[in-house]
Protein backbone atom coordinates (compact mmCIF):
# COMPACT_ATOMS: atom_id res chain seq x y z
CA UNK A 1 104.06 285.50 167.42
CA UNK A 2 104.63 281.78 167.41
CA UNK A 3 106.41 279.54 165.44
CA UNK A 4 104.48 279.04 162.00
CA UNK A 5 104.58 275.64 160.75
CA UNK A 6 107.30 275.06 157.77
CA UNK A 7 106.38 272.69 155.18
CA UNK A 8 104.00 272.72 152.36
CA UNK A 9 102.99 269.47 154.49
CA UNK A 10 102.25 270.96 158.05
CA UNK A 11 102.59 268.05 160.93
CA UNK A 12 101.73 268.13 164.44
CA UNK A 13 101.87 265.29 167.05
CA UNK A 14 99.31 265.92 169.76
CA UNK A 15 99.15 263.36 172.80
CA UNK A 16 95.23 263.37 172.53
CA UNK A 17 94.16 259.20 173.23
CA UNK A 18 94.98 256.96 175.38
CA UNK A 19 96.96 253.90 174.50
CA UNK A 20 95.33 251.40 172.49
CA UNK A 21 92.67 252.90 171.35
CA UNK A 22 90.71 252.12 168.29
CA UNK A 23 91.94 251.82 164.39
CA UNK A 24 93.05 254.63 163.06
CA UNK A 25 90.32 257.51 162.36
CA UNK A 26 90.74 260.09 159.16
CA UNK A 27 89.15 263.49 159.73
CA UNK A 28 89.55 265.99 156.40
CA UNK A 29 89.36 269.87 157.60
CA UNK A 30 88.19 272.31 155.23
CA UNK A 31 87.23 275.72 155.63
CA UNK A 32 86.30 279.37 154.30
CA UNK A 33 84.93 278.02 151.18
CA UNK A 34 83.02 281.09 150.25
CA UNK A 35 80.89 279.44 147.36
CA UNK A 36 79.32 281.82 145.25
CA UNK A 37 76.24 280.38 143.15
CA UNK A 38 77.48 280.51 139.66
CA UNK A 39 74.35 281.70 137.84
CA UNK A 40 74.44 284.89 140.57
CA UNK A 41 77.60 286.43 138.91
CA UNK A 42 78.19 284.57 135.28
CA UNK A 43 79.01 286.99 132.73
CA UNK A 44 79.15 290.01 135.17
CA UNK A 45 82.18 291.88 133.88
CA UNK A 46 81.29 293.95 137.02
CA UNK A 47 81.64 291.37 139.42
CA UNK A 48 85.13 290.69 137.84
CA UNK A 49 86.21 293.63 138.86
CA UNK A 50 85.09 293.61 141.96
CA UNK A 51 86.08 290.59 142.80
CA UNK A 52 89.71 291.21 141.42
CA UNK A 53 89.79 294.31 143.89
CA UNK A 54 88.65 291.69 147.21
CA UNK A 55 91.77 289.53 149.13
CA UNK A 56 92.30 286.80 146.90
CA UNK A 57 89.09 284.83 147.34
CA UNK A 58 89.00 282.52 143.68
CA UNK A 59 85.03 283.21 143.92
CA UNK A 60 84.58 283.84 140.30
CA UNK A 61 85.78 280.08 140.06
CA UNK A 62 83.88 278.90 142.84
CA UNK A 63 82.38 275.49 140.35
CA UNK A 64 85.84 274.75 139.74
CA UNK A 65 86.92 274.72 143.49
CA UNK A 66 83.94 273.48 144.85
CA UNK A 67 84.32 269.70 141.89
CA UNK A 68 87.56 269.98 143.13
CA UNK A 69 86.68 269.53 146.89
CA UNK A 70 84.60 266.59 146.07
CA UNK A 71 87.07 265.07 143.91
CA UNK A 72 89.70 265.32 146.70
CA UNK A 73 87.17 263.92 149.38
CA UNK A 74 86.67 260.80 147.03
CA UNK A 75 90.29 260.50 146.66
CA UNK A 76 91.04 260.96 150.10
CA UNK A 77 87.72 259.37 151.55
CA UNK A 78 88.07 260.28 155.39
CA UNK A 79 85.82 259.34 158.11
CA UNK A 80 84.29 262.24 158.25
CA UNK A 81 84.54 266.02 156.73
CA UNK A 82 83.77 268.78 158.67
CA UNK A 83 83.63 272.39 157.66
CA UNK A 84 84.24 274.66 159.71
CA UNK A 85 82.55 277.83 158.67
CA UNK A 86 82.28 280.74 156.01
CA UNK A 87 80.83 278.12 153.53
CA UNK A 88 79.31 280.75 151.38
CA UNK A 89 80.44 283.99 149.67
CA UNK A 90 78.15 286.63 151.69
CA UNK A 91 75.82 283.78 152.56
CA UNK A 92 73.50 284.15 149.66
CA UNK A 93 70.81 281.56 150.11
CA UNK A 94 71.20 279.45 146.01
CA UNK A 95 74.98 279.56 147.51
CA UNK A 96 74.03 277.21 150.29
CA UNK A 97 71.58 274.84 148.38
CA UNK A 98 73.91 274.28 145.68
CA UNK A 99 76.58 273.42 147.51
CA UNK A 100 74.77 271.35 150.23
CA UNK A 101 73.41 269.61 148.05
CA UNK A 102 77.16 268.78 146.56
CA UNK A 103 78.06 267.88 149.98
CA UNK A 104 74.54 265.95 150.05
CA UNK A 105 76.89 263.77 147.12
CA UNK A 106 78.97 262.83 149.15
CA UNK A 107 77.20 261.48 152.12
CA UNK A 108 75.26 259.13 149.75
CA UNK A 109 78.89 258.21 149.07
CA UNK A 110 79.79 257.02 152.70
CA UNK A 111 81.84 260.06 153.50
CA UNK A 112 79.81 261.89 156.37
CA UNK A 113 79.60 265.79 156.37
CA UNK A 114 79.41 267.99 159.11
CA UNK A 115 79.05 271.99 159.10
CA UNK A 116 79.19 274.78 161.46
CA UNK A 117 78.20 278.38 159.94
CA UNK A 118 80.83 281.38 159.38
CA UNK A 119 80.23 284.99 160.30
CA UNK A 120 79.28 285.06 156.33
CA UNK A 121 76.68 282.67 156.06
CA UNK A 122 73.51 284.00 158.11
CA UNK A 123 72.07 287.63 157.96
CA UNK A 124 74.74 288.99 155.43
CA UNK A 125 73.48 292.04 154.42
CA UNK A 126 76.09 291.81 151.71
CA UNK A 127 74.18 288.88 150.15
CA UNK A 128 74.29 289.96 145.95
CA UNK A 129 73.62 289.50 142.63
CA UNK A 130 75.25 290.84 139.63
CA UNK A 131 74.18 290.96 136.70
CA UNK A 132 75.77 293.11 133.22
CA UNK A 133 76.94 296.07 134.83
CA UNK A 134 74.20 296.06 137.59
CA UNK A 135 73.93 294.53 140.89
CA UNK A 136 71.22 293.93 143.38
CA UNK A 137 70.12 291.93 146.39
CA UNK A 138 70.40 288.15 146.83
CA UNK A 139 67.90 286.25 148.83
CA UNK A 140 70.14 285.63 152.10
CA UNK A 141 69.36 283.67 154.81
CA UNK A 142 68.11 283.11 158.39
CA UNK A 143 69.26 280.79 161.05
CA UNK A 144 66.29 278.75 160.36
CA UNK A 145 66.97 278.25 156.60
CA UNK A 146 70.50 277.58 157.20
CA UNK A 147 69.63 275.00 159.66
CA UNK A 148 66.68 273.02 156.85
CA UNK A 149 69.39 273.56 153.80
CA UNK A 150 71.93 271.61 155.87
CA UNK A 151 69.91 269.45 157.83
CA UNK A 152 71.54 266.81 156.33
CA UNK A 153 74.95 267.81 157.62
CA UNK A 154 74.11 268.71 160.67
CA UNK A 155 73.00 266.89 164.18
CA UNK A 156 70.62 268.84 166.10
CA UNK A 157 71.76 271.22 167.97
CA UNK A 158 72.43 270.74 171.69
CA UNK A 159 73.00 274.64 172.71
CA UNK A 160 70.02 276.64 172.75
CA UNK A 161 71.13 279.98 171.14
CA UNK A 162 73.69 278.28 168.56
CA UNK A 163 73.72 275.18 166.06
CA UNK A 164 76.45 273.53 168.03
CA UNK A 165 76.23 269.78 168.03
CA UNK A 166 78.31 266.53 169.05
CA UNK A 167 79.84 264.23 166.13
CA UNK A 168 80.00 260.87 167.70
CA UNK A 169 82.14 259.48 165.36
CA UNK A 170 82.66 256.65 166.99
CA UNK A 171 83.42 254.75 170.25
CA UNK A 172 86.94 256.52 170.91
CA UNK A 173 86.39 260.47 168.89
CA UNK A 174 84.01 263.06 169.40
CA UNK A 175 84.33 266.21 167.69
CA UNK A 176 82.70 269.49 169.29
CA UNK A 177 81.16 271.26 166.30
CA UNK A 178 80.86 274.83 168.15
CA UNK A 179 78.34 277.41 166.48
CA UNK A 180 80.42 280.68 168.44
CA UNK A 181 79.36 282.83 165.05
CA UNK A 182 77.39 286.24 166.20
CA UNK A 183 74.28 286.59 163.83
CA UNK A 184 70.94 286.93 165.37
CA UNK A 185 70.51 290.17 164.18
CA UNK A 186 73.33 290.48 162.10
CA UNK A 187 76.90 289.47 161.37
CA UNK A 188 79.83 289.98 163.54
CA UNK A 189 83.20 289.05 162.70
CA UNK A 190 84.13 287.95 166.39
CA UNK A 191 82.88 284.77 168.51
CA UNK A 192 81.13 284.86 171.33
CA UNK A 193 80.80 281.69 174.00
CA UNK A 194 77.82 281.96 175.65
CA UNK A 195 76.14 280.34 178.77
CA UNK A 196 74.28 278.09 176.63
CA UNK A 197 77.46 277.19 174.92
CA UNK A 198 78.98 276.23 178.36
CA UNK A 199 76.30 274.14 179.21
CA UNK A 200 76.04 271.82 176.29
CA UNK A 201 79.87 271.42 176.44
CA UNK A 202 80.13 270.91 180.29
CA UNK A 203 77.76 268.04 180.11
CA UNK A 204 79.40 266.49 176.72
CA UNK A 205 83.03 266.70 178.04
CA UNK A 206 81.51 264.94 181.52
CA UNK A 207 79.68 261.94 179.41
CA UNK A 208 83.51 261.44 177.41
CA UNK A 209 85.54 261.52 180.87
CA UNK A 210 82.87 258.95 181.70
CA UNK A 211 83.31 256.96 178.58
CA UNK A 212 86.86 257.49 178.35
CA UNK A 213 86.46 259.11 174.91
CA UNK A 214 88.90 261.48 173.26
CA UNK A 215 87.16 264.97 172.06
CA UNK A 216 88.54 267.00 169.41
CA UNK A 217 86.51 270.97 169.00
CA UNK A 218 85.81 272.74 165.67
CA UNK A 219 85.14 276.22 165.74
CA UNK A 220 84.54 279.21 163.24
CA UNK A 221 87.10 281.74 164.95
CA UNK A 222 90.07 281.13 166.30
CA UNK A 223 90.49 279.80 170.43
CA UNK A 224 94.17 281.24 170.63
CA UNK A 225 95.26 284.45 168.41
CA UNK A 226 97.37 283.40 165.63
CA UNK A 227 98.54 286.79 165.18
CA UNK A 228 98.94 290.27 166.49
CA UNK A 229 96.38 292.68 164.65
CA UNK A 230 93.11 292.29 164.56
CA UNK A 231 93.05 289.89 167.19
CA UNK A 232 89.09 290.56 167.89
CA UNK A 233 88.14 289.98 164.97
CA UNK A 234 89.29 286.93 164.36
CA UNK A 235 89.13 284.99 167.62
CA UNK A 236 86.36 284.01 170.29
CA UNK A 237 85.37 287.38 172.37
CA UNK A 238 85.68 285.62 175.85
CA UNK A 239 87.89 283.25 174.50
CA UNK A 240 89.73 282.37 177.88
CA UNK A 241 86.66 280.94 179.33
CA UNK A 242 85.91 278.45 176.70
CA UNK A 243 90.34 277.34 176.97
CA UNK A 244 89.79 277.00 180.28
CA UNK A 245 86.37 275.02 180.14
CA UNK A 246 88.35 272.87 177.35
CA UNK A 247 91.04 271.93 179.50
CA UNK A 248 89.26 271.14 182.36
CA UNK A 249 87.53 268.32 179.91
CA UNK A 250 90.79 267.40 178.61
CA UNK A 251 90.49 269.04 175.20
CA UNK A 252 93.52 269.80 173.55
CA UNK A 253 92.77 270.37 169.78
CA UNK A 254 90.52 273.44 168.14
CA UNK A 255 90.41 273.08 164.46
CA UNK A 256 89.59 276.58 163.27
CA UNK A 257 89.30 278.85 160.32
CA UNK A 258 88.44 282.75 159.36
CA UNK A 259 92.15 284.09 159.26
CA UNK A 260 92.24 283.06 155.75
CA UNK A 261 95.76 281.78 156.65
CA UNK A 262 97.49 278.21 157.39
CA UNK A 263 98.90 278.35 161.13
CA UNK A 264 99.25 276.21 164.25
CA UNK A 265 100.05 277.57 167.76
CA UNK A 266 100.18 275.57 170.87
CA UNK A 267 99.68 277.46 173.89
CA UNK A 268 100.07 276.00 177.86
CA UNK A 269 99.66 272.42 176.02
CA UNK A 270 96.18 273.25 174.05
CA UNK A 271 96.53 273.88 169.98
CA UNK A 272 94.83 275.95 167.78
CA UNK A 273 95.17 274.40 163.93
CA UNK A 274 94.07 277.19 162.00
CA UNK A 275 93.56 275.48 158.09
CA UNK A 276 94.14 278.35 155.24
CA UNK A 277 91.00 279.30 153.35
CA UNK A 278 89.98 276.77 150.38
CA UNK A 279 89.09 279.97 148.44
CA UNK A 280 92.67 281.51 148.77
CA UNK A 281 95.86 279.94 147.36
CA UNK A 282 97.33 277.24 147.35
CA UNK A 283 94.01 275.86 148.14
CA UNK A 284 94.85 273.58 151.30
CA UNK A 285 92.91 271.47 153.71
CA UNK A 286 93.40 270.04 157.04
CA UNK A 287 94.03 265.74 157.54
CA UNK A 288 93.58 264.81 161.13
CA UNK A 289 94.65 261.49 161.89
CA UNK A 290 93.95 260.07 164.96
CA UNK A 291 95.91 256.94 165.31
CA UNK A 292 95.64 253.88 167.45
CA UNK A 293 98.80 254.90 169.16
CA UNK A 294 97.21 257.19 170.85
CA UNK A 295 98.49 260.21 168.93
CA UNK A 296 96.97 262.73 166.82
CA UNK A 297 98.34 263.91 163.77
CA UNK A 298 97.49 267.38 161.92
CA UNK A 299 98.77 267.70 158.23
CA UNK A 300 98.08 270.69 155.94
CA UNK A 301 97.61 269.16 152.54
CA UNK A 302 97.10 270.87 149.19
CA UNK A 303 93.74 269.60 146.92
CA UNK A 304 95.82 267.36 144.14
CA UNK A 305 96.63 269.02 141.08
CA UNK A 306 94.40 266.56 138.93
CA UNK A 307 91.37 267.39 140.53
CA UNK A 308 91.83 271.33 139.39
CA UNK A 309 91.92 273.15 135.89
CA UNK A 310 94.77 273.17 134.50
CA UNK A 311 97.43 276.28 135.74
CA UNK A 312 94.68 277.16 138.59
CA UNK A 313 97.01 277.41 141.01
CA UNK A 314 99.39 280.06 139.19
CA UNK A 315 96.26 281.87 138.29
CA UNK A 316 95.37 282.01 141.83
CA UNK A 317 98.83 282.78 143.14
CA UNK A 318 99.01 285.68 140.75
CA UNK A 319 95.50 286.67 141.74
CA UNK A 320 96.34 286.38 145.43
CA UNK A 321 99.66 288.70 144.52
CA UNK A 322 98.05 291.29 142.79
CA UNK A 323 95.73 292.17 145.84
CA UNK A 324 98.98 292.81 147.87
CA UNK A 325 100.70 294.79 144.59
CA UNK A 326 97.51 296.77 144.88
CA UNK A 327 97.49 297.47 148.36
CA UNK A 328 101.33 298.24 148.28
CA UNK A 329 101.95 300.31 145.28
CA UNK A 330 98.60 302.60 146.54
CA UNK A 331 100.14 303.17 149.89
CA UNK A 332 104.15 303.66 148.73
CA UNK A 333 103.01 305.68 145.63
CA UNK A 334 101.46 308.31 148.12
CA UNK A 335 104.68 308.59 150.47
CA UNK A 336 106.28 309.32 146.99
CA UNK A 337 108.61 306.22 147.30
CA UNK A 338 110.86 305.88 144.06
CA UNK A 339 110.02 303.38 141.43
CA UNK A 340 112.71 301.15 141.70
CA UNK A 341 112.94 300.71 145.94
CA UNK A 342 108.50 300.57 145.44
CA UNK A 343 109.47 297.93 142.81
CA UNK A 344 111.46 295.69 145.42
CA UNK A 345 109.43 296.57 148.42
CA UNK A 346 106.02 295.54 146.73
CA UNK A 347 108.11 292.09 145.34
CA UNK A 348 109.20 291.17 149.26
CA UNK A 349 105.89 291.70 150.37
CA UNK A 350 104.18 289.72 147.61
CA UNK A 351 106.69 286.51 148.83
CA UNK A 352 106.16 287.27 152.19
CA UNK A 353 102.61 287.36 151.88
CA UNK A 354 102.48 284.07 149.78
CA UNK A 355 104.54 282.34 152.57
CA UNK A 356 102.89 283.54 155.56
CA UNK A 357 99.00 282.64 154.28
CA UNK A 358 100.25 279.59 152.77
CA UNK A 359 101.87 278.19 155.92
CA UNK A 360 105.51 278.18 154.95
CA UNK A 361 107.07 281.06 155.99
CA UNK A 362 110.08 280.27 158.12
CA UNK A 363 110.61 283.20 160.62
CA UNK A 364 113.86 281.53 161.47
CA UNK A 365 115.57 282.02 157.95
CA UNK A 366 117.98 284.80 158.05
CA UNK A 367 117.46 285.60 154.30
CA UNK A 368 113.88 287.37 155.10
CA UNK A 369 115.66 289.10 157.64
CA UNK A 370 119.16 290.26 155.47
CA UNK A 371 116.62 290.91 152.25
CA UNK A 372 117.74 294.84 151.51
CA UNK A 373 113.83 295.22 150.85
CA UNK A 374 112.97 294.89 154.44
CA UNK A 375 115.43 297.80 155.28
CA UNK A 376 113.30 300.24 152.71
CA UNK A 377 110.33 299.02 154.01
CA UNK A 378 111.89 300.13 157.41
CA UNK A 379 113.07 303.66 155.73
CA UNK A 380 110.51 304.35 153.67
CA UNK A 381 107.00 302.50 154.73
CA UNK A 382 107.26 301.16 158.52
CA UNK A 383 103.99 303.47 159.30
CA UNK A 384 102.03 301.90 156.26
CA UNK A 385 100.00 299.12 157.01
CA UNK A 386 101.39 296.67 154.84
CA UNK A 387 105.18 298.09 156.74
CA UNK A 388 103.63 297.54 159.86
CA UNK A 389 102.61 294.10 159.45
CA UNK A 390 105.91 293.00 157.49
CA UNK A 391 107.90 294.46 160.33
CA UNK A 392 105.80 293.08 163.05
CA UNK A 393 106.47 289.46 161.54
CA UNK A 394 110.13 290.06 160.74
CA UNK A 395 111.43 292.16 162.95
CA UNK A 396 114.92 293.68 161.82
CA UNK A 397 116.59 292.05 164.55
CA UNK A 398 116.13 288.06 165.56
């Protein structure tokens, strides 16, 4: 696997404009929102648990996150805010009005927002409501509704089987919002680039060689795999096509989402920023600045501590913990690991776990590596999944 970026504040310098281009331009990143509709789960003691049993997804505080977001995007005001997918919890159709119309806020505002859909937002069969002890279906919703609730933060679309559209955002950027989401007649996890896809960007990458315009693409999934299981799921199918149609244009910057996690890989000089999920801890976004240097600059930045409730973020990281103390203890407990080597294994993995989704895990640092819990996950659970996947990202030897 690649590097993973180090800081709390993620930075990458990407040769993307020419020299003297225009004033600097502010482009804010978020993604994987997963807004749940409040009144579709408020005082559901049954969607607490079930929510508390998920991957860490705050959705049972999805008000709170969602003012939070717009406080940060008046704070920050960029030139433009683009989300890049999985906007709602299991794409329940009052999710997506309330929080376009949120968004909708903004705009009036003067800070522009664009949207792409997730594999969660169109066709989700998983679309609920809870109510008591009880659940039952949520209206979801169609391509077509998704494309009237956020007409408003959308262009119209330029590929005939997707809601991909260009941002012209203004006489130096264009951004590539790229619909690759499977959902026509229901959800995939995976991308797909299509002919249609191909031809829309062909003729938009020719018009900005022509103009001598710098593009910048947005996807849903991932253009490069930003790590070693489940590759399909989270990445573009025919992925290489679409890198190579990129490059050929001059594209060297996906922003992307999905993963849940907070990762940049460059591969054969094209990068993949993948922001972390809003909905997961720490609760990050993407800042791309493109500068009148001709540089680009990506920085993963966390939503300022005023704009949440107060202790949110230790709530979420012990939220976000207790999914991986669940998944642990559940698969050591049935290899009949002892108590006190499960105790250490499950606390490495819950670190590990918080640093690698977070963005900061260091894969350099010899103290992951000389950690005695990573030798008893070795001994005792290197065929679990959790083992696996720590071992896979730490191997015992550099």
């Amino acid at each position: 696997m690649r590097k993973v970026l180090r800081a709390v504040v993620l930075t990458v310098l990407l040769a993307l404009l020419p020299a003297g281009a225009c004033a600097e331009t502010r482009i804010m990143v978020v993604t994987d929102l997963h807004y749940l509709a409040p009144s579709l789960y408020t005082g559901s003691d049954l969607f607490l648990r079930a929510v508390s049993q998920g991957d860490g997804k705050m959705a049972h505080r999805s008000a709170e996150l969602l003012r939070a977001l717009v406080e940060e995007a008046r704070h920050q005001r960029p030139d433009a805010l683009l989300i890049t997918g999985d906007l709602t919890f299991n794409g329940e159709r009052l999710s997506h009005m309330e929080l376009a119309d949120a968004m909708a806020e903004l705009w009036d505002e003067g800070i522009p927002v664009y949207v792409i859909p997730g594999n969660h937002d169109i066709n989700n069969r998983n679309a609920r409501m809870y109510f008591g002890e009880n659940t039952g279906p949520a209206e979801s919703t169609t391509p077509a509704e998704f494309a009237d609730i956020w007409k408003r933060c959308m262009l119209p679309p330029e590929a005939a089987s997707s809601m991909s559209y260009t941002v012209r955002l203004n006489d130096d950027v264009w951004i590539l919002m790229t619909d690759v989401s499977v959902y026509e007649e229901s959800t995939e996890t995976y991308g797909f680039y299509g002919e249609d896809h191909q031809n829309w960007l062909m003729h938009v990458l020719s018009e900005a060689k022509r103009d001598g315009v710098t593009v910048i693409c947005a996807t849903h999934q991932s253009l490069i795999p930003h790590a070693d299981y489940r590759v399909g799921s989270f990445s573009v199918y025919n992925r290489e096509y679409m890198l190579a149609d990129l490059r050929a244009g001059g594209v060297t910057l996906n922003l992307s989402g999905h993963i849940h996690l907070q990762h940049v890989i460059e591969r054969d000089g094209f990068t993949d920023a993948a922001t972390g999920a809003f909905s997961v801890y720490d609760h990050g976004y993407g800042m791309v600045t493109v500068g009148d240097d001709g540089s680009v600059k990506y920085e993963r930045r966390l939503v300022c501590e005023e704009h949440l409730p107060e202790g949110f973020r230790g709530e979420s990281l012990a939220f976000f913990s207790a999914n991986t103390v669940r998944q642990c203890d559940r698969q050591l407990t049935a290899l009949g690991v002892p108590e006190a080597e499960r105790a250490a294994m499950i606390d490495y993995a819950c670190r590990f776990n918080a640093a690698f989704f977070t963005g900061t895990f260091d894969p350099s640092d010899p103290a992951w590596r000389e950690d005695p819990a990573l030798r008893l996950w070795e001994t005792y659970g290197s065929r679990t999944s959790m083992g696996s996947y720590i071992l896979k990202m730490i191997p015992l030897e550099p």
